[in-house]
Protein backbone atom coordinates (compact mmCIF):
# COMPACT_ATOMS: atom_id res chain seq x y z
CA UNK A 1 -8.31 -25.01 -1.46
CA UNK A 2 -8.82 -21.26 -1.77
CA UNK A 3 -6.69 -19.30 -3.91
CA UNK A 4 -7.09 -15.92 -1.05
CA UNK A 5 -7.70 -15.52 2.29
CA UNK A 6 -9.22 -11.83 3.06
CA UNK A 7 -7.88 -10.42 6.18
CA UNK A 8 -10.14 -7.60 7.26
CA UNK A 9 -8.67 -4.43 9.39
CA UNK A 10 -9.91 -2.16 11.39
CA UNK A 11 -9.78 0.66 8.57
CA UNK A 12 -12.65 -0.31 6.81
CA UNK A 13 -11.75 -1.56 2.95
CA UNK A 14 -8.60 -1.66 3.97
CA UNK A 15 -7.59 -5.96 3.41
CA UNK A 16 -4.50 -8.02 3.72
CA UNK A 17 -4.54 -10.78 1.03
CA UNK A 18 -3.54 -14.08 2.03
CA UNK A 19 -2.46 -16.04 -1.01
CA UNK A 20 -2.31 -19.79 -1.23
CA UNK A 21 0.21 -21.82 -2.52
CA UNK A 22 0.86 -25.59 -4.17
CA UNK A 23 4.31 -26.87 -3.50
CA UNK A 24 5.87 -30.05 -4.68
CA UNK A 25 8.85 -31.09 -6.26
CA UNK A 26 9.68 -28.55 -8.54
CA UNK A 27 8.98 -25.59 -6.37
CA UNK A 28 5.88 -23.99 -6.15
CA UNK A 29 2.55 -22.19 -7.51
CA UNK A 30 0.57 -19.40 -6.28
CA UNK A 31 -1.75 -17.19 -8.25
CA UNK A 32 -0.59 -13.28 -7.41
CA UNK A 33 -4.41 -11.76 -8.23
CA UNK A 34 -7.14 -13.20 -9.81
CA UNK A 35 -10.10 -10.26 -10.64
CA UNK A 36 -13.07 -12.27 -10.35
CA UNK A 37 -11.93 -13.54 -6.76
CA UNK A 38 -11.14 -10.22 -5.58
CA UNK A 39 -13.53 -8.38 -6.58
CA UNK A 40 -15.84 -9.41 -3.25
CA UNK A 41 -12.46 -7.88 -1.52
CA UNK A 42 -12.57 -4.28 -2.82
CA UNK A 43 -10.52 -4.35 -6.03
CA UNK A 44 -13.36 -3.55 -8.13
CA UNK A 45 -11.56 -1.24 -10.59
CA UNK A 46 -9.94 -2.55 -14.01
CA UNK A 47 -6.12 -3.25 -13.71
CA UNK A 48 -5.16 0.07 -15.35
CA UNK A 49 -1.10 0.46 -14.72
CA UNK A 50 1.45 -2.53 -12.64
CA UNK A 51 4.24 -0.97 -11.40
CA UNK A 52 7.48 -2.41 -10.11
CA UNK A 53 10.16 -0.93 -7.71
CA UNK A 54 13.66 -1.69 -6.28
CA UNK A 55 14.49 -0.33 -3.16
CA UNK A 56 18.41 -0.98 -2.45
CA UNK A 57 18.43 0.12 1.28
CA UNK A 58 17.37 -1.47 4.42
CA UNK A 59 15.19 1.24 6.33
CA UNK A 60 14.09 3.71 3.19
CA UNK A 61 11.15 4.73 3.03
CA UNK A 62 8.69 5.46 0.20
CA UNK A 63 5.36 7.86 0.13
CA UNK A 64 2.97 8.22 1.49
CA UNK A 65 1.49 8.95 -2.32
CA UNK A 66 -2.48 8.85 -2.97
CA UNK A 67 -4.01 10.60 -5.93
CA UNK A 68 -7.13 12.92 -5.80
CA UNK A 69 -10.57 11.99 -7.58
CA UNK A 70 -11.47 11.31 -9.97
CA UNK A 71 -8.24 9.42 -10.33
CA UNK A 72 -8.13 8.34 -6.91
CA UNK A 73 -6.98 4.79 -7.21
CA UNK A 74 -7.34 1.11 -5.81
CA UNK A 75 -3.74 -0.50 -5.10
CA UNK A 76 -2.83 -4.00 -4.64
CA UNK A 77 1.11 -4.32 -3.11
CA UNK A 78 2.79 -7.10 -3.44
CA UNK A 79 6.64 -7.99 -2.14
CA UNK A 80 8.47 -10.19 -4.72
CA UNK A 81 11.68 -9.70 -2.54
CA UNK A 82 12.65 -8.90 0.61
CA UNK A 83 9.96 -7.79 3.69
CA UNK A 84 8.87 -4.07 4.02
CA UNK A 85 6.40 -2.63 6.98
CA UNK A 86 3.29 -1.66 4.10
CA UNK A 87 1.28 1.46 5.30
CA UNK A 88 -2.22 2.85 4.23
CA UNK A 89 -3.57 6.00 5.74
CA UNK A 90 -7.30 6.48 5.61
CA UNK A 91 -7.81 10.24 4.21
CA UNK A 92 -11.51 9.91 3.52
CA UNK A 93 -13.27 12.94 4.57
CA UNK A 94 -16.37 11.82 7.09
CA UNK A 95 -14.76 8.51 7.66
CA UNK A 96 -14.60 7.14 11.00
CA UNK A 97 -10.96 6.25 11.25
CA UNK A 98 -9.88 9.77 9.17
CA UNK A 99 -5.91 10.08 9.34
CA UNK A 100 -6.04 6.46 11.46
CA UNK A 101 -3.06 4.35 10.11
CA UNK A 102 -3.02 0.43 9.19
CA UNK A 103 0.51 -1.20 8.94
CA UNK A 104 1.39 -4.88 7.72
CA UNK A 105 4.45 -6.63 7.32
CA UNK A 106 4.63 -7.95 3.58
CA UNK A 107 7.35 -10.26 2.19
CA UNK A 108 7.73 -12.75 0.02
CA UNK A 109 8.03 -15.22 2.32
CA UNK A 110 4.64 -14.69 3.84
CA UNK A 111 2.79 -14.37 0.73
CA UNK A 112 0.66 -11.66 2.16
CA UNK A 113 -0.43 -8.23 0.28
CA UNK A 114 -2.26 -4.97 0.97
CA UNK A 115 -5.44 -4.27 -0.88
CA UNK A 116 -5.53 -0.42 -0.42
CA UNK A 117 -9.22 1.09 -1.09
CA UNK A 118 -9.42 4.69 -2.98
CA UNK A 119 -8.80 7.70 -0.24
CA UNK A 120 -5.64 6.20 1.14
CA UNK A 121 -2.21 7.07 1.12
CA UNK A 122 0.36 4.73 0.60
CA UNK A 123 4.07 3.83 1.92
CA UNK A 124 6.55 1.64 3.08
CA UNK A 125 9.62 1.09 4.74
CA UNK A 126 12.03 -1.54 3.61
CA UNK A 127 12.89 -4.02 6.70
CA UNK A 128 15.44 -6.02 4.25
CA UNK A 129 17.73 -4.66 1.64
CA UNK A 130 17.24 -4.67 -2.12
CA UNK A 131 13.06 -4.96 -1.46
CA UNK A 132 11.51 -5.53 -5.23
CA UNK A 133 7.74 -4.79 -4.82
CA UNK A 134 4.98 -4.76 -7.92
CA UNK A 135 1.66 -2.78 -7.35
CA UNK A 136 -1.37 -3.31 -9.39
CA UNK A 137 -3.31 0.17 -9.78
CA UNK A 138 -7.00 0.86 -11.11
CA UNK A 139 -6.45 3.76 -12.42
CA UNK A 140 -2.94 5.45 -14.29
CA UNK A 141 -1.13 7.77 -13.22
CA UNK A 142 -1.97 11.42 -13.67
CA UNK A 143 0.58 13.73 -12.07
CA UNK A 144 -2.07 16.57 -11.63
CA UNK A 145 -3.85 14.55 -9.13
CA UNK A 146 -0.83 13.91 -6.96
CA UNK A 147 -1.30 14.22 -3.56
CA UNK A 148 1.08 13.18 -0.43
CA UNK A 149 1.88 13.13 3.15
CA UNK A 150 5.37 13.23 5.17
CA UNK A 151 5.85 9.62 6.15
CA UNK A 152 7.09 11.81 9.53
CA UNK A 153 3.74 14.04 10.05
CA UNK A 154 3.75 13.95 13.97
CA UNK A 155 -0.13 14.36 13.18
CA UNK A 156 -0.08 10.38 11.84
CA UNK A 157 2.43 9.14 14.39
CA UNK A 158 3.52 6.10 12.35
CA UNK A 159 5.73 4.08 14.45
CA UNK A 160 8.34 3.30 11.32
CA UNK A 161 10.17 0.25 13.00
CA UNK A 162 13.64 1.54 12.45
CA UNK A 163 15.40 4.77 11.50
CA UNK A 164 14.68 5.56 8.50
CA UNK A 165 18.08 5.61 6.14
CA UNK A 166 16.39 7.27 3.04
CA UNK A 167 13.49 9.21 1.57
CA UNK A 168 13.60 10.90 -2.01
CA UNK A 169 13.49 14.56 -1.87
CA UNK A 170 9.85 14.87 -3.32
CA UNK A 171 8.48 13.06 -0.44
CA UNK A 172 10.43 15.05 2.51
CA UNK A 173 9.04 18.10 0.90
CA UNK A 174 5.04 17.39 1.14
CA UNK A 175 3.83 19.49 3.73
CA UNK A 176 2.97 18.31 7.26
CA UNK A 177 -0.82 18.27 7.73
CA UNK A 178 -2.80 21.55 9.49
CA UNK A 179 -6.30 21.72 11.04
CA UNK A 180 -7.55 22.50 7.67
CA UNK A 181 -6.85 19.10 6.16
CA UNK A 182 -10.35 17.40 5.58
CA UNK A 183 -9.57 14.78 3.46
CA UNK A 184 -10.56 13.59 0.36
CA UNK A 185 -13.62 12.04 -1.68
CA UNK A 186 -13.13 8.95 -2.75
């Protein structure tokens, strides 16, 4: 049995991991990442930093966060609790589905996460309440290469599936995108 099934989309490097799991008795088993098995996938960068968050409220949303190169970083989302809507936004400069959006539904339940290439931004909105979510980074954080996007840019259209309830204050205040915007190398 295969420990991963790679879901392609249509951003390119852009997958939804499929992971596998051995019930019996006692509950059950299922490997979260493995780097030798997704490497083939895109995660091709070292585990550098894992973070975790708790988000109490049903309909808050988080990012859309990306960091510039040379930090620009691999992600791998996983839901530990709860179900969010998981968005990547493809900021590439040149690419062919520039400022195109990709969004999965991720819970624990469905065992599914987002393997989110370099030159994407990142979000989510919670669909359940207290949503506890770990991501796996290649590269640490460096607040000088902070970038982000307003989850609300009428430029992206992302069709959030309800209202959303929350946002911190940092991420209501990036700036909507202008014609000038041409992405990022990744």
């Amino acid at each position: 049995m295969a420990t991963f099934q790679v879901i392609r989309t249509p951003l390119e490097g852009l997958a939804v991991i499929e992971r596998s799991r051995r019930e019996d008795q006692r509950g059950f088993f299922s490997r979260l990442f493995c780097a030798d098995e997704l490497k083939e996938a895109g995660f091709d960068g070292p585990v550098a930093q894992i973070n975790q968050t708790l988000t109490l409220r049903r309909g808050a949303v988080r990012g859309l966060h990306f960091q510039h190169p040379p930090h620009a970083e691999i992600k791998f989302v996983t839901v530990l609790k709860g179900e969010i809507l998981d968005v990547a936004v493809d900021l590439r400069h040149g690419s062919a589905t520039f400022l195109q959006w990709h969004g999965e539904v991720l819970s624990a339940e469905n065992r599914r996460s987002l393997l989110i290439p370099r030159g994407f931004a990142h979000g989510f909105q919670t669909l359940t309440e207290n949503c506890e979510l770990m991501y796996l980074h290649s590269c640490a954080y460096a607040p000088a290469a902070e970038g982000g996007l307003r989850a609300t840019d009428p430029r992206l259209a992302i069709r959030w599936p309800l209202p959303i309830v929350d946002q911190s204050a940092r991420d209501t205040a990036f700036a909507l995108l202008d014609d000038g915007f041409e992405g990022i190398q990744p």
